[in-house]
C-alpha atoms as a PDB file:
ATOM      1  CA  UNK A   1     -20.849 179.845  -8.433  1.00  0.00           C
ATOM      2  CA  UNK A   2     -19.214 180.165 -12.233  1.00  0.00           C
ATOM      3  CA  UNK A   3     -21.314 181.870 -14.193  1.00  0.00           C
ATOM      4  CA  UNK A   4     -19.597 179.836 -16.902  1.00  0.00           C
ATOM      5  CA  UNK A   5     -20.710 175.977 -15.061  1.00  0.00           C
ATOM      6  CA  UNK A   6     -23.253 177.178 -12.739  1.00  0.00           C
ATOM      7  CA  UNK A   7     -25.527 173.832 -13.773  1.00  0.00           C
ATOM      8  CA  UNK A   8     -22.106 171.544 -13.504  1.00  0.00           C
ATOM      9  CA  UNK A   9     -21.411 173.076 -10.052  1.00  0.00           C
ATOM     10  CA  UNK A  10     -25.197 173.055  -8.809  1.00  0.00           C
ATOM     11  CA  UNK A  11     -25.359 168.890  -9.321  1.00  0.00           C
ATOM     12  CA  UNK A  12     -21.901 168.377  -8.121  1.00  0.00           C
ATOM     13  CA  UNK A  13     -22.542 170.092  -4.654  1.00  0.00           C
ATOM     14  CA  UNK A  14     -25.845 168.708  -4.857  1.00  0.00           C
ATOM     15  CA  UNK A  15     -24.388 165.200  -5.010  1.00  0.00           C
ATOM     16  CA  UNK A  16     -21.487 165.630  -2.561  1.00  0.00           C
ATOM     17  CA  UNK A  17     -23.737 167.166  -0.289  1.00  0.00           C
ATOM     18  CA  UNK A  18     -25.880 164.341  -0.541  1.00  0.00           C
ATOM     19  CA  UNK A  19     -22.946 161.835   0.350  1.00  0.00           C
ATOM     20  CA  UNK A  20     -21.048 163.401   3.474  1.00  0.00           C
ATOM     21  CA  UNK A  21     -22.150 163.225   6.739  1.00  0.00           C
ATOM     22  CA  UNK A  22     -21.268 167.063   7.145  1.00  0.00           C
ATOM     23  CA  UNK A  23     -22.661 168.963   4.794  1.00  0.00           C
ATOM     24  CA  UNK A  24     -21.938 172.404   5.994  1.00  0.00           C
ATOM     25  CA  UNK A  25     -18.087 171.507   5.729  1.00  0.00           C
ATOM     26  CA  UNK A  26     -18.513 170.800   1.965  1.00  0.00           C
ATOM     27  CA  UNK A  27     -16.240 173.845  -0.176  1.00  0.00           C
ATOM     28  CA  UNK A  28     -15.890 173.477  -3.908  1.00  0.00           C
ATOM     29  CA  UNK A  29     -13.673 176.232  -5.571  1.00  0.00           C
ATOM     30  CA  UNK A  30     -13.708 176.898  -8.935  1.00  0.00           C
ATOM     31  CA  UNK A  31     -10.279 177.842 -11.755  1.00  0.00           C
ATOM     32  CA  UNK A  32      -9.154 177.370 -15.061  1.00  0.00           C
ATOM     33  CA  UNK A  33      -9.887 179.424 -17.573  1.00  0.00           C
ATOM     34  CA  UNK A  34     -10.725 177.449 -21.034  1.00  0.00           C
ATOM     35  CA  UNK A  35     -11.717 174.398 -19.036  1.00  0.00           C
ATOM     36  CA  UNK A  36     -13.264 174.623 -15.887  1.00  0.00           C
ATOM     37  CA  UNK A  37     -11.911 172.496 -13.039  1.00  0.00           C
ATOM     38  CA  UNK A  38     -13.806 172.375  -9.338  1.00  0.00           C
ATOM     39  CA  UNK A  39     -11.711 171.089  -6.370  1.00  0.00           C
ATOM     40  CA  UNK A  40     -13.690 170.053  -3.511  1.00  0.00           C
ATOM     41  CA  UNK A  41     -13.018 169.663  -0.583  1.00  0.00           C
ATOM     42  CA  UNK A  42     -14.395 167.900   2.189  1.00  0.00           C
ATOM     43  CA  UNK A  43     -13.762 167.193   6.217  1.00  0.00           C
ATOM     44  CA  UNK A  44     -11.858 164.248   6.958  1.00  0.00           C
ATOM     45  CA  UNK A  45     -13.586 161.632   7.845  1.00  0.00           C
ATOM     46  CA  UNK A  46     -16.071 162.051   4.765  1.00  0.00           C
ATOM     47  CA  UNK A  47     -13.148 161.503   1.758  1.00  0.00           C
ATOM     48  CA  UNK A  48     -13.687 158.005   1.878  1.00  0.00           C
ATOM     49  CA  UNK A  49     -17.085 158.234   1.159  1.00  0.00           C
ATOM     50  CA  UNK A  50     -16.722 160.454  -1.613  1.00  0.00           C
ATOM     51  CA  UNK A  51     -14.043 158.630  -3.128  1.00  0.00           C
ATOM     52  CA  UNK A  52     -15.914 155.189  -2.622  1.00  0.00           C
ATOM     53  CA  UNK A  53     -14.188 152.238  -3.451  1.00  0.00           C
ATOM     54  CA  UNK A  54     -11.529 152.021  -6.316  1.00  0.00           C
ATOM     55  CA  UNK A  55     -13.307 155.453  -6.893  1.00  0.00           C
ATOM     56  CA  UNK A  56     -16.115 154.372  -8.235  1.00  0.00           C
ATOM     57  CA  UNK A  57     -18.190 156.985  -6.351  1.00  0.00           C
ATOM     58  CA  UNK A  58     -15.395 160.075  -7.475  1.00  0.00           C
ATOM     59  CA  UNK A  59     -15.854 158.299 -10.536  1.00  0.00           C
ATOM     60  CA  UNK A  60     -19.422 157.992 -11.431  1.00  0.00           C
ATOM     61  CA  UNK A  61     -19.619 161.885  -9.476  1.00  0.00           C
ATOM     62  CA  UNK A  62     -17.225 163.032 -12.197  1.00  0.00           C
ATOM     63  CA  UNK A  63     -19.686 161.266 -15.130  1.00  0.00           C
ATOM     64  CA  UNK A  64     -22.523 163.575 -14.120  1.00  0.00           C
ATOM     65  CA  UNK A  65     -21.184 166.438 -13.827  1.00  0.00           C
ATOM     66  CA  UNK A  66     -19.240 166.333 -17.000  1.00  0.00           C
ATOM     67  CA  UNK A  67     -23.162 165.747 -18.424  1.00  0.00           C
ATOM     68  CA  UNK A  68     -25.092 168.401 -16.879  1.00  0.00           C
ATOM     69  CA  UNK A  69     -21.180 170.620 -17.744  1.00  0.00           C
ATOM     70  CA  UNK A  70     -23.027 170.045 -21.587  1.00  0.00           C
ATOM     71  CA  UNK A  71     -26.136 172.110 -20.379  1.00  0.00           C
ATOM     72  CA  UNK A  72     -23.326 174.777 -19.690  1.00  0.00           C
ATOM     73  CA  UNK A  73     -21.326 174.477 -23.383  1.00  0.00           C
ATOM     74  CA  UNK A  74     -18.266 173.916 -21.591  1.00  0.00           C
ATOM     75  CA  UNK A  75     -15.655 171.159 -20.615  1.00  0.00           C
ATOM     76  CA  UNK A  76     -15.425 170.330 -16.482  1.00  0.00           C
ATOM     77  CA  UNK A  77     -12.772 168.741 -14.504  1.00  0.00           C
ATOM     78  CA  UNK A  78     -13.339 167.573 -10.706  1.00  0.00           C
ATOM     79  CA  UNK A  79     -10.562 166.733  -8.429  1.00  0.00           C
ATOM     80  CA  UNK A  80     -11.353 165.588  -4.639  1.00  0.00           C
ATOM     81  CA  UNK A  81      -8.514 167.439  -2.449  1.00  0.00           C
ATOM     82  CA  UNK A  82      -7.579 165.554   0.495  1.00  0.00           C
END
């Protein structure tokens, strides 16, 4: 984990874990250096389910991280890699 968004990255494996049918093939890596951004990355049949549709899941997964990113003092970004 970032030391820098270790409560942003805590909720947003929490949640994705929480979603997929295969947990254990769940991988979020973490870059950027003034703004943090996770990619995640998931097995394939569980994107859909992440992504929801129109993204509202991605979506409203993005909102709540970028809230508990505030207990960190820093700015998140969270892209779903396919």
């Amino acid at each position: 984990m970032s030391a820098e968004a270790q409560t942003a990255e805590g909720v947003l494996e929490y949640l994705i874990k929480a979603i997929v049918e295969s947990p254990d093939d769940v991988h979020i890596e973490t870059s950027g250096e003034e703004r943090c951004t996770f990619s995640v990355t998931v097995a394939d049949g569980d994107m859909g389910r992440v992504i929801g549709k129109r993204g509202r899941v991605a979506n409203a997964i993005r909102t709540i991280v970028r809230a508990a990113a505030i207990h960190d003092e820093t700015e998140i970004d969270v892209d779903f890699v396919d």
